[in-house]
Protein backbone atom coordinates (compact mmCIF):
# COMPACT_ATOMS: atom_id res chain seq x y z
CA UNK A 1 96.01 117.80 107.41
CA UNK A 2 98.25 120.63 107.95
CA UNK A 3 101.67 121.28 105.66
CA UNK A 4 104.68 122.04 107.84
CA UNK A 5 105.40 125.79 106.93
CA UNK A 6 108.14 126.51 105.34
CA UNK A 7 110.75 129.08 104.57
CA UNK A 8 110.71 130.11 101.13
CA UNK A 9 114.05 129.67 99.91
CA UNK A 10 115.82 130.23 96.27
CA UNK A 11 115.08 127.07 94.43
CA UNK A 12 119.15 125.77 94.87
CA UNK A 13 120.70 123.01 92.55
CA UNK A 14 117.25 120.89 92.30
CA UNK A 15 116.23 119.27 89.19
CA UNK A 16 113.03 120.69 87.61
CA UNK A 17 109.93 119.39 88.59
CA UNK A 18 108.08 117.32 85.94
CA UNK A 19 104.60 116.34 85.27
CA UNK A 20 103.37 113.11 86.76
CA UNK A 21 101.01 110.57 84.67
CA UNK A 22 99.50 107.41 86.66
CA UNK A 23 101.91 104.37 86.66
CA UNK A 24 100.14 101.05 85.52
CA UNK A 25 97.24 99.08 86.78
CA UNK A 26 98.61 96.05 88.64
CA UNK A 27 96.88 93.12 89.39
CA UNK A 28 97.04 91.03 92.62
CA UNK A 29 99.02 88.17 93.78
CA UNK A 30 99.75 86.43 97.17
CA UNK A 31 102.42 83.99 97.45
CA UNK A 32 104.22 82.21 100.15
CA UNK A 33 106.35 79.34 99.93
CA UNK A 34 108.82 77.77 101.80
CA UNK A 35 111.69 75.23 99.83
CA UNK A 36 114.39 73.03 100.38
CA UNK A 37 117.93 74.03 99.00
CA UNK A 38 118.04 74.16 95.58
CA UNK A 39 119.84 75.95 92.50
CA UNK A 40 117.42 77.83 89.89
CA UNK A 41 116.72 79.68 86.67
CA UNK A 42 118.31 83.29 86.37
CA UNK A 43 119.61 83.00 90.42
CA UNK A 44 122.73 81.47 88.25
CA UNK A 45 124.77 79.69 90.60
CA UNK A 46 123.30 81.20 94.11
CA UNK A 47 121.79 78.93 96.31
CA UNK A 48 118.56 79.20 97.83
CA UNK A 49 118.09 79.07 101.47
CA UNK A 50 116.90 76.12 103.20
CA UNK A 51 113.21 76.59 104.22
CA UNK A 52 113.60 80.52 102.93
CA UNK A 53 110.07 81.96 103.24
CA UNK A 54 108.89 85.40 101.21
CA UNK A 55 105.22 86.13 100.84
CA UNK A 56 104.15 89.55 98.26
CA UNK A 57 101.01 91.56 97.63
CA UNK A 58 100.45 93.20 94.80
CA UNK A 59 97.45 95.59 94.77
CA UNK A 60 95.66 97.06 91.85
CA UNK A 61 96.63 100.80 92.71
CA UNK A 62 95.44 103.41 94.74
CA UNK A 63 92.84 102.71 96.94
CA UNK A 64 89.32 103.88 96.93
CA UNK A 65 89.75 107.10 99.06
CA UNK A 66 93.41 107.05 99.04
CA UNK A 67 96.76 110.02 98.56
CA UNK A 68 96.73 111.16 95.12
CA UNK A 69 99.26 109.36 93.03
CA UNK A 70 101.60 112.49 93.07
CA UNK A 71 102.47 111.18 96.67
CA UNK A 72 102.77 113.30 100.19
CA UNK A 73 104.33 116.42 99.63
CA UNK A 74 104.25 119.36 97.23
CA UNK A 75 106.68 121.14 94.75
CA UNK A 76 107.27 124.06 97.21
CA UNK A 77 108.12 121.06 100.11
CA UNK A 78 110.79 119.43 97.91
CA UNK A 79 112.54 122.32 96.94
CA UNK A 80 112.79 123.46 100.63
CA UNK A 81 114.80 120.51 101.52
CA UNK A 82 117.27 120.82 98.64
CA UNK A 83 117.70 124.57 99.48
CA UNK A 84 117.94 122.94 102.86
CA UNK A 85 121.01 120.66 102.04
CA UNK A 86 122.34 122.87 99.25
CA UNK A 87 123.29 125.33 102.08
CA UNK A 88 125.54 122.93 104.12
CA UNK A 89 128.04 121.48 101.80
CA UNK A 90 129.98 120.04 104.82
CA UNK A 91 127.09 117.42 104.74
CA UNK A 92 128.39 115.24 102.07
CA UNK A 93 126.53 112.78 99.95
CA UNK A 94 126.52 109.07 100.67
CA UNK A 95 127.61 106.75 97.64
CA UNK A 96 126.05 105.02 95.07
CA UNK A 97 127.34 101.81 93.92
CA UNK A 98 127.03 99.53 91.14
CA UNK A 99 126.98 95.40 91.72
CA UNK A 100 127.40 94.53 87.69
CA UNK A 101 128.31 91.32 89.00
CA UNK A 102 125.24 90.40 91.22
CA UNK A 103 123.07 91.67 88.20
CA UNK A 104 124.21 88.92 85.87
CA UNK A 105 123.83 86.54 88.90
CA UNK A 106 120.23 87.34 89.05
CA UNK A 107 119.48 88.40 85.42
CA UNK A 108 119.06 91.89 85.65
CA UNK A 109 120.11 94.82 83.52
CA UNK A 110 122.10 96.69 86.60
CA UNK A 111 121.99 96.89 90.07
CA UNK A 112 122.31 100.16 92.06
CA UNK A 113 123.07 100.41 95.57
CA UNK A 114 122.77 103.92 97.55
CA UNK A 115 125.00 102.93 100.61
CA UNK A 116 123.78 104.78 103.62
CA UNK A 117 126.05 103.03 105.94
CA UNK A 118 128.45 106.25 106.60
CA UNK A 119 125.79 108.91 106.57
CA UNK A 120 126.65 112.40 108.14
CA UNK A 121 129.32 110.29 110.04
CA UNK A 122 126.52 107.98 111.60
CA UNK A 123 125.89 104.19 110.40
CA UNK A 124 122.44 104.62 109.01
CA UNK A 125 120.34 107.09 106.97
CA UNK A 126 117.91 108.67 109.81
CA UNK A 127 120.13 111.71 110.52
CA UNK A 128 118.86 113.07 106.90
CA UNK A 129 114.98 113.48 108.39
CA UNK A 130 115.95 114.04 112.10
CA UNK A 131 118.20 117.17 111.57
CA UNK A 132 116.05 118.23 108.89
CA UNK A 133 113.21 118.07 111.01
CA UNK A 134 114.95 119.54 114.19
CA UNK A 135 117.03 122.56 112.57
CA UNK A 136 113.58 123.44 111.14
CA UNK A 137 112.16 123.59 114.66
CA UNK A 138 115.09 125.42 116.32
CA UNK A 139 114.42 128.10 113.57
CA UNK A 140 111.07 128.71 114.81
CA UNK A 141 111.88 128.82 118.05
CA UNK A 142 110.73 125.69 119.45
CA UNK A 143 113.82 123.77 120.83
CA UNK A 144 115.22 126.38 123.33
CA UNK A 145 119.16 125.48 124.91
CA UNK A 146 118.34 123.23 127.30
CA UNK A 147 115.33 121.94 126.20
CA UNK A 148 114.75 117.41 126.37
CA UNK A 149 113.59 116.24 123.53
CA UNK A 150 112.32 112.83 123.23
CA UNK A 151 111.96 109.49 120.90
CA UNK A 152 110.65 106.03 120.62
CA UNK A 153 113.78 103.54 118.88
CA UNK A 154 114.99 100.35 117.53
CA UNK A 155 118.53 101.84 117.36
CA UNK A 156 119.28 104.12 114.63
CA UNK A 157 116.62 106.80 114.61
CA UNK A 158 117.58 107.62 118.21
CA UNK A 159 121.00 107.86 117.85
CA UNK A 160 120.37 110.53 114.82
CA UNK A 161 117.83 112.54 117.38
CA UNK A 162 120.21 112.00 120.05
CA UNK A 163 123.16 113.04 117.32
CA UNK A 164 120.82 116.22 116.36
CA UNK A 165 119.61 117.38 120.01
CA UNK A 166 124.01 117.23 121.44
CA UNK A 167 124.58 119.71 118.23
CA UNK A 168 121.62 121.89 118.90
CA UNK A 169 121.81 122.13 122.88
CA UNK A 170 118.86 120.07 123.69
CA UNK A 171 119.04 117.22 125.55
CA UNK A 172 117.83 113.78 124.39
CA UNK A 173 115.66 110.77 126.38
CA UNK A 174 115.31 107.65 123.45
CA UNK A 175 112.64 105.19 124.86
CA UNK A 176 113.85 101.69 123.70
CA UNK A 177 112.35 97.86 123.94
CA UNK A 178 113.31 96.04 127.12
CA UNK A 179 115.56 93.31 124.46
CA UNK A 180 117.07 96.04 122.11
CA UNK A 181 120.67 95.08 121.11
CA UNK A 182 123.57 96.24 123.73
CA UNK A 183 125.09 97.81 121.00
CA UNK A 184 122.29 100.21 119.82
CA UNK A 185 122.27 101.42 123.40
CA UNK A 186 125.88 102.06 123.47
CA UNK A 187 125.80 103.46 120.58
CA UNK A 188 122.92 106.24 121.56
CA UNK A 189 124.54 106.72 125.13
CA UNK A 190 127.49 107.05 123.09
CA UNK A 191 125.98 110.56 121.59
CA UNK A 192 124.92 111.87 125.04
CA UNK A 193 121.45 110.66 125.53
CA UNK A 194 119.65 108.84 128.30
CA UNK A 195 117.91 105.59 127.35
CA UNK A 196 114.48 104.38 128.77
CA UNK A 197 113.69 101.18 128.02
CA UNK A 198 110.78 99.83 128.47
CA UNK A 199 108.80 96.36 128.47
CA UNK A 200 107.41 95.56 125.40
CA UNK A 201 107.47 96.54 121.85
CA UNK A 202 108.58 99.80 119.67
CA UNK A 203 104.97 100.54 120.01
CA UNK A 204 104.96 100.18 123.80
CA UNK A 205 107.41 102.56 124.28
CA UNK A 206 106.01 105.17 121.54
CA UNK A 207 102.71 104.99 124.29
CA UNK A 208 105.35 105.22 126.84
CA UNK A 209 106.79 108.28 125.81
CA UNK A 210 103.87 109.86 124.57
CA UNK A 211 102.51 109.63 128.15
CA UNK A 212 106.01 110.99 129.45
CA UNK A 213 106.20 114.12 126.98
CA UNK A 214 102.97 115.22 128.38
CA UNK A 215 103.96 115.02 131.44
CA UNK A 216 106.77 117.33 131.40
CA UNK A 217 106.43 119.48 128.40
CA UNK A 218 109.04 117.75 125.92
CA UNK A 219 108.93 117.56 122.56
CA UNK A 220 108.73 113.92 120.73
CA UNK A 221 110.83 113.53 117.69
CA UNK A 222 109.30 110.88 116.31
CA UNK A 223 108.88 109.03 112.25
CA UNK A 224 105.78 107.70 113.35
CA UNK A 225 102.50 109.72 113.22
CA UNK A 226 99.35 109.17 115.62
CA UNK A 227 96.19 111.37 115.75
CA UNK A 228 97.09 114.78 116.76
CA UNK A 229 100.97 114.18 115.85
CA UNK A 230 101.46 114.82 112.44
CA UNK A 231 103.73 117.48 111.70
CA UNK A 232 106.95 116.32 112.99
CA UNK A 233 106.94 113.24 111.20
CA UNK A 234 106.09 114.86 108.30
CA UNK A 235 109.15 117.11 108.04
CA UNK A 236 111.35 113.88 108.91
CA UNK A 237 109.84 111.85 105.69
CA UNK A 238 110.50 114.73 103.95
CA UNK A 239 114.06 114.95 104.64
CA UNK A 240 114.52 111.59 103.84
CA UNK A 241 113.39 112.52 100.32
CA UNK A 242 116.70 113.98 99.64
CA UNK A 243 118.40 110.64 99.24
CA UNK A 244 116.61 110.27 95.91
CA UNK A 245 117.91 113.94 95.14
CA UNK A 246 121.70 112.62 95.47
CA UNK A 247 120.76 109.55 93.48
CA UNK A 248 119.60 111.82 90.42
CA UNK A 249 122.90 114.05 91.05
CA UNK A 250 125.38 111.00 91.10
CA UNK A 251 123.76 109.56 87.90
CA UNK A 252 124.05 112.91 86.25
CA UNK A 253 127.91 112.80 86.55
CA UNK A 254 127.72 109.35 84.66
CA UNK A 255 128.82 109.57 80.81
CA UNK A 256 126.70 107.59 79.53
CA UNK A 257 123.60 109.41 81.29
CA UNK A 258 121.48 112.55 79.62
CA UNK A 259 120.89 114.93 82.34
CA UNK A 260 118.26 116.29 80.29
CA UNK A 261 116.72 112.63 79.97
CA UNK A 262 116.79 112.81 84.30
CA UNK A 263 115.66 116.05 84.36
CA UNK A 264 112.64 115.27 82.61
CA UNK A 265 111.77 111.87 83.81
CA UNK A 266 114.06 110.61 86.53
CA UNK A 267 112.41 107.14 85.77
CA UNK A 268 114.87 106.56 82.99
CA UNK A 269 117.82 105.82 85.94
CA UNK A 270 115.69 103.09 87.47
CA UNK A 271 112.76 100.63 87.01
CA UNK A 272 112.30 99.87 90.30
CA UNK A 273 113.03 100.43 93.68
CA UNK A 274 113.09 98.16 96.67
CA UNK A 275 112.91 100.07 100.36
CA UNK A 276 113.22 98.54 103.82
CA UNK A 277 109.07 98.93 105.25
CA UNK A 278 109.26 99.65 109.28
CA UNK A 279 106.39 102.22 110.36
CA UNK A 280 106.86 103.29 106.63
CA UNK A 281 108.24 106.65 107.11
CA UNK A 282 111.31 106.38 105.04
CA UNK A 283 109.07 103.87 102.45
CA UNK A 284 107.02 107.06 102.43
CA UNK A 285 109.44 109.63 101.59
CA UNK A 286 111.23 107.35 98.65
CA UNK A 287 107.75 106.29 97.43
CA UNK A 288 106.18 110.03 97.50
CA UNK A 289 109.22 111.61 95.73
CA UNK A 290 108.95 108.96 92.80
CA UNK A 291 105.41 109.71 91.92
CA UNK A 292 106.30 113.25 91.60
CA UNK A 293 109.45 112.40 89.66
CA UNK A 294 109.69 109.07 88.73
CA UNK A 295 106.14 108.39 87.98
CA UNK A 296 106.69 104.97 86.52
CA UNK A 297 109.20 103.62 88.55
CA UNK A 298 107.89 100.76 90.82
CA UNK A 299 108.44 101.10 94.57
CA UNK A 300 109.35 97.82 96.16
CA UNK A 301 108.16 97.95 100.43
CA UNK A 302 110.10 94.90 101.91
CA UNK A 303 109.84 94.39 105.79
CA UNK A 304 109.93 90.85 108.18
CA UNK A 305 107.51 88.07 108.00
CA UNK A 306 107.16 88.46 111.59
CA UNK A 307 106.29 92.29 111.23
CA UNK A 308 104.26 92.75 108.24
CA UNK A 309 102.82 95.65 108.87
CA UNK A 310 102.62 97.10 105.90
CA UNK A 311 101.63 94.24 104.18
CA UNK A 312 98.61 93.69 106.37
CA UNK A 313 97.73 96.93 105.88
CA UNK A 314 97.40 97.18 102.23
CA UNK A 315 95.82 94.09 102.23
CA UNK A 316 92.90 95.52 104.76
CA UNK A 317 93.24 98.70 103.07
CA UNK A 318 93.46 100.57 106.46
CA UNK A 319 95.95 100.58 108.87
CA UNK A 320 96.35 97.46 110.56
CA UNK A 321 98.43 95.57 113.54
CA UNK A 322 100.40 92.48 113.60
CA UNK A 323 100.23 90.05 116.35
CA UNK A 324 102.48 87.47 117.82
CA UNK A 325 105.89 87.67 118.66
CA UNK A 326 108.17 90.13 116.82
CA UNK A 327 111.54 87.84 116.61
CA UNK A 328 113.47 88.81 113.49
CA UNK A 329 117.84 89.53 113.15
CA UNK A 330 115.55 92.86 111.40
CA UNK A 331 115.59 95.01 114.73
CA UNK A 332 115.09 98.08 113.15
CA UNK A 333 111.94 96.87 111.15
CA UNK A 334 109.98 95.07 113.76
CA UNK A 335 106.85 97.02 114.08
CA UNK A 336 103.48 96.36 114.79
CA UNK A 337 102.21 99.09 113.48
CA UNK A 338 102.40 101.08 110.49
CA UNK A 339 102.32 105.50 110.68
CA UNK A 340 98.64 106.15 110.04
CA UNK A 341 100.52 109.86 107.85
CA UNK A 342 102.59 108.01 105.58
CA UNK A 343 99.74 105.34 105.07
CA UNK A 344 97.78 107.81 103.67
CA UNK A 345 100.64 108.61 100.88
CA UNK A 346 101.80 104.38 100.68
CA UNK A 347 98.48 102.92 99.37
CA UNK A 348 98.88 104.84 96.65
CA UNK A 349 102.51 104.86 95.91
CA UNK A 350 103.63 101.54 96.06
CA UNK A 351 103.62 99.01 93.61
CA UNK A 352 104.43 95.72 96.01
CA UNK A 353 105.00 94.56 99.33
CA UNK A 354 107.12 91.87 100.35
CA UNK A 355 107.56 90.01 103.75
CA UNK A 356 110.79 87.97 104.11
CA UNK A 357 112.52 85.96 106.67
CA UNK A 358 115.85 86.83 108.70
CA UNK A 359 117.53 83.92 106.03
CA UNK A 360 117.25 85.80 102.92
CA UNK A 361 117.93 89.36 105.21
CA UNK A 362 121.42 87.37 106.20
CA UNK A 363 122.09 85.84 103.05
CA UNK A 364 121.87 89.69 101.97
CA UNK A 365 124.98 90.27 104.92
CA UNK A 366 126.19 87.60 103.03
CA UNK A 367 125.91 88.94 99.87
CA UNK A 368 127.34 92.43 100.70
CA UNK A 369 130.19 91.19 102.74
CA UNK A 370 131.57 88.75 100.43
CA UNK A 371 130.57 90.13 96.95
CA UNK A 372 131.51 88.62 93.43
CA UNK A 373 134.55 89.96 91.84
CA UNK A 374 134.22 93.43 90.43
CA UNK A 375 131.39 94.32 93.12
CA UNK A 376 132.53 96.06 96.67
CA UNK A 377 132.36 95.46 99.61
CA UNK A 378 129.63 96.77 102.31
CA UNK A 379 129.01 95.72 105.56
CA UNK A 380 125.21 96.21 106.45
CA UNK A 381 123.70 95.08 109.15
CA UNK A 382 120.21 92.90 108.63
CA UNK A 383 118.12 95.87 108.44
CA UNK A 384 120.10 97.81 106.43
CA UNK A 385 120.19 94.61 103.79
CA UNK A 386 116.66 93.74 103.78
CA UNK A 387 115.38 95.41 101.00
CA UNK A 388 118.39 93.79 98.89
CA UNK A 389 116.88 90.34 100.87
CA UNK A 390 114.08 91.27 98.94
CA UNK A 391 115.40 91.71 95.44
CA UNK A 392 116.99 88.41 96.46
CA UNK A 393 114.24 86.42 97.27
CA UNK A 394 112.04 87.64 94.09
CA UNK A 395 114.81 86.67 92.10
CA UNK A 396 115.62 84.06 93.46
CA UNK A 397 112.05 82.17 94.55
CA UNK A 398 110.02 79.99 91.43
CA UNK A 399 107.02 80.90 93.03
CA UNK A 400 107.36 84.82 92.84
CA UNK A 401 107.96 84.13 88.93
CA UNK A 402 104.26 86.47 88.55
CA UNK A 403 105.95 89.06 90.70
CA UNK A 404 108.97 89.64 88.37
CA UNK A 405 106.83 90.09 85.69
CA UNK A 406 104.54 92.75 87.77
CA UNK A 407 107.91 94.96 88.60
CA UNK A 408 109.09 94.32 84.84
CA UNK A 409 112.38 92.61 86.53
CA UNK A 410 114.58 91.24 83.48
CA UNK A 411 117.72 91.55 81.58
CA UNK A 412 116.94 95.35 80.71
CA UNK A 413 115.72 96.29 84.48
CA UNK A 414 117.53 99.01 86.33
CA UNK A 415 117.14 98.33 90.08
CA UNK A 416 117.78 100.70 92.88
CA UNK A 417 118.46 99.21 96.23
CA UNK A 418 118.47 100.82 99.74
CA UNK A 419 121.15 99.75 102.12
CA UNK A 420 119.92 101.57 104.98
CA UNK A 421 122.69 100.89 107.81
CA UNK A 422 126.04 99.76 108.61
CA UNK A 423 126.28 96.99 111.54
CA UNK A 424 124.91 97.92 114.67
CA UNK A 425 125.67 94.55 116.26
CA UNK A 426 128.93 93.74 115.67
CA UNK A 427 128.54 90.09 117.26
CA UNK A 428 125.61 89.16 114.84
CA UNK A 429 127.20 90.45 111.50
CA UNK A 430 130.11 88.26 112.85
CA UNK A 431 128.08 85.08 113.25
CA UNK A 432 126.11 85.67 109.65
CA UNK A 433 128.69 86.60 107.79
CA UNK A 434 131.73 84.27 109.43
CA UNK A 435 134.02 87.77 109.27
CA UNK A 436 135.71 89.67 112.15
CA UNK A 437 134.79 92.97 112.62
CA UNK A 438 136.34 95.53 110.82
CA UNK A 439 137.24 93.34 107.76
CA UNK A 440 138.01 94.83 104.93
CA UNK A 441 138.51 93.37 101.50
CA UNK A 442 140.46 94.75 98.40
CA UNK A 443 137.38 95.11 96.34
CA UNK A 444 135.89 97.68 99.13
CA UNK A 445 135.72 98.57 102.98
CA UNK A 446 133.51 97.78 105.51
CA UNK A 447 131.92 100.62 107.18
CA UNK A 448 131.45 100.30 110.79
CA UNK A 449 131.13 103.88 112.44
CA UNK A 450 129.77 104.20 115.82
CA UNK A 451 129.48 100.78 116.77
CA UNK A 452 130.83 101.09 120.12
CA UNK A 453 131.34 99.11 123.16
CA UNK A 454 129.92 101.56 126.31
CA UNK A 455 128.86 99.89 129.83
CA UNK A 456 125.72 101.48 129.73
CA UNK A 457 125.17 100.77 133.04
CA UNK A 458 121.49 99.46 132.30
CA UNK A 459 119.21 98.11 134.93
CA UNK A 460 116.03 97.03 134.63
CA UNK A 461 113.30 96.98 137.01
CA UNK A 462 109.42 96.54 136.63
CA UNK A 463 110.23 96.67 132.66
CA UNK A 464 111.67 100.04 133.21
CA UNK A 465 115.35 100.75 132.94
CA UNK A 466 117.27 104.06 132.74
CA UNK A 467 120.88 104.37 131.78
């Protein structure tokens, strides 16, 4: 496989690069259990979801054949995406918080969560691989004024293309399933684009637009890698690696923290850290940039039990789809299909995958939108708190009692969670979380940017619809 070229840039305000050893052998475990409601163990005084499902795999490392453990990209890669981002300033870094309260409740040394919600003035973290990926095409020439450029969606990683193509002076189609939200569709009509949607699944209309962009000579944008489309998706991981770069930065500023300690071994922040699965492109990007830097930190995949891609996959050891229906509140992680590129880099990377159901991903709304005192306040929609459903559910389950002890999850554990998005449908946050839209509390504020109500005008006919 080809590396994207790229520019070679002073090595800006990066951390040096350390060596890499191989993390730990891990055994394997499969578990799924569903319970009544019930109080347990460290959970403290949380309550368990009626008939709460998770299920986790635990392989013994990289696969016979597999991405070396130092992940997907190389030194030169990382430090031209923090020259990248250390040459626009005006694109801020998103926070990191710290839950001390939700730690005790679950027994853990300290929680961490990077808040993605109000990224680049989006709702969601995809604008950090899309405009990487697309201002590193419009350098070389390759997205001309005028030009379409084109994208397969759940919501969030169209509105970022769509975002990307109205600033460079391209214009935008996203393809979309026939049921996506109203509000995601507003909200990417909102930024310009037109909207195809089309009957079926993501993957439907990823073969749908494929089909289209060969037709008239567009370009697809696309986190999701097929045979003969690799490149693209490549430089979008890859800008999603700098989220772990304003992690390392935002822990430096901390007192108590040796930025010498970080700069060495950025494991010492965290112990693990749990990342929402989809097609696995941003899994990839977090999970490739700690093997190069945090080579012992464990790497927590967490997707629905409806769309377990990923956990198929690394079960089979290949790529592998999911059948059956796709029903989840976890629209932007419903996937049958995993990205055969950052596959490659993910059987070797990551140290467990878990599949949960849409309870614990709303009792993680929950969670976030009515935290313990001391903790703010975030409003996330389900994606954007499933990998904290996750943490939940390992925490909080008896049966995934062999799991904690594979991730080393205890009263010393630094955890890093990924809130991935704000609420992209308003009237679902609403019914989960029993709050109005826009609430704010006094121990944070809700972030709900974009979420807008457009008549998109759709119509759909013979499972196509264009707005």
């Amino acid at each position: 496989m080809r590396s994207p070229p790229m520019a070679t840039s002073p090595r800006v305000g990066a951390p040096p690069l350390p060596s890499t050893t191989v993390p730990p052998q891990m055994t394997r475990t499969g578990i799924k259990r569903s319970r009544s409601k019930l109080i347990v163990g460290n959970y403290n005084h949380f309550i368990i979801p009626a008939q709460a499902t998770v299920s986790a795999y635990v392989p013994n490392g990289p696969a016979e054949g597999g991405s070396t453990v130092r992940g997907l990209f190389t030194a030169d890669e990382y430090w031209a995406v923090r020259a990248f981002f250390a040459a626009r300033p005006h694109l801020s870094p998103t926070p990191l918080l710290d839950l001390p309260s939700l730690a005790r409740r679950l027994g853990l040394g300290r929680v961490m969560i990077k808040d993605e919600t109000g990224r680049f003035g989006l709702n969601a973290f995809k604008l950090l691989g899309g405009r990487f990926a697309m201002e590193t095409l419009a350098a070389e020439g390759a997205l001309p004024p005028g030009h379409t450029v084109v994208c397969a969606s759940e919501g969030n990683h169209g509105r970022a293309v769509a975002r990307a193509a109205r600033e460079a002076g391209c214009q935008a189609r996203v393809y979309m399933a026939a049921d996506a939200a109203p509000a995601r569709v507003d909200a990417i009509v909102g930024e310009g684009a037109t909207v195809v949607r089309v009957d079926g699944s993501y993957d439907d209309a990823v073969r749908r637009l494929s089909a289209d962009a060969a037709a008239h000579g567009w370009t697809i944008v696309s986190d999701t890698s097929w045979d003969g489309y690799e490149r693209i998706p490549r430089l979008i991981m890859l800008g999603y690696t700098h989220m772990m770069d304003e992690i390392v930065a935002t822990l430096k500023s901390e007192p108590s923290v040796s930025s010498a300690a970080l700069d060495d071994h950025a494991s010492s922040a965290f112990d693990s850290v749990f990342v929402q699965g989809g097609v696995g492109g941003l899994l990839c990007g977090i999970a490739s940039w700690c093997a190069f830097h945090a080579p012992t930190s464990a790497v927590v995949s967490v997707e629905p039990t409806t769309a377990a891609c990923l956990q198929a996959s690394a079960r089979a050891g290949r790529p592998t789809a999911v059948g059956g229906p796709l029903a989840t509140t976890m629209a932007g992680l419903r996937n049958r299909e995993v990205s055969p590129l950052a596959f490659q880099s993910l059987r070797a990377t990551v140290a467990a995958y878990l599949a949960i159901d849409d309870v614990w991903a709303n009792d993680a709304m929950r969670t976030l939108a009515d935290p313990a005192e001391g903790d703010p306040m975030l409003a996330a929609g389900a994606s954007g708190a499933a990998a904290l459903g996750g943490l939940l559910a390992v925490c909080g389950d008896p049966a995934m009692q062999q799991v904690r002890e594979r991730l080393r999850l205890g009263p010393t554990s630094r955890v890093l969670v990924l809130v991935s998005e704000g609420v992209t449908e308003p009237a679902l946050w609403t019914e989960v979380t029993g709050k109005p839209v826009g609430h704010s509390a006094e121990r944070g504020q809700s972030r709900l940017a974009g979420v807008e109500a457009v008549d998109s005008g759709v119509l759909l006919l013979d499972g196509i619809a264009e707005v």
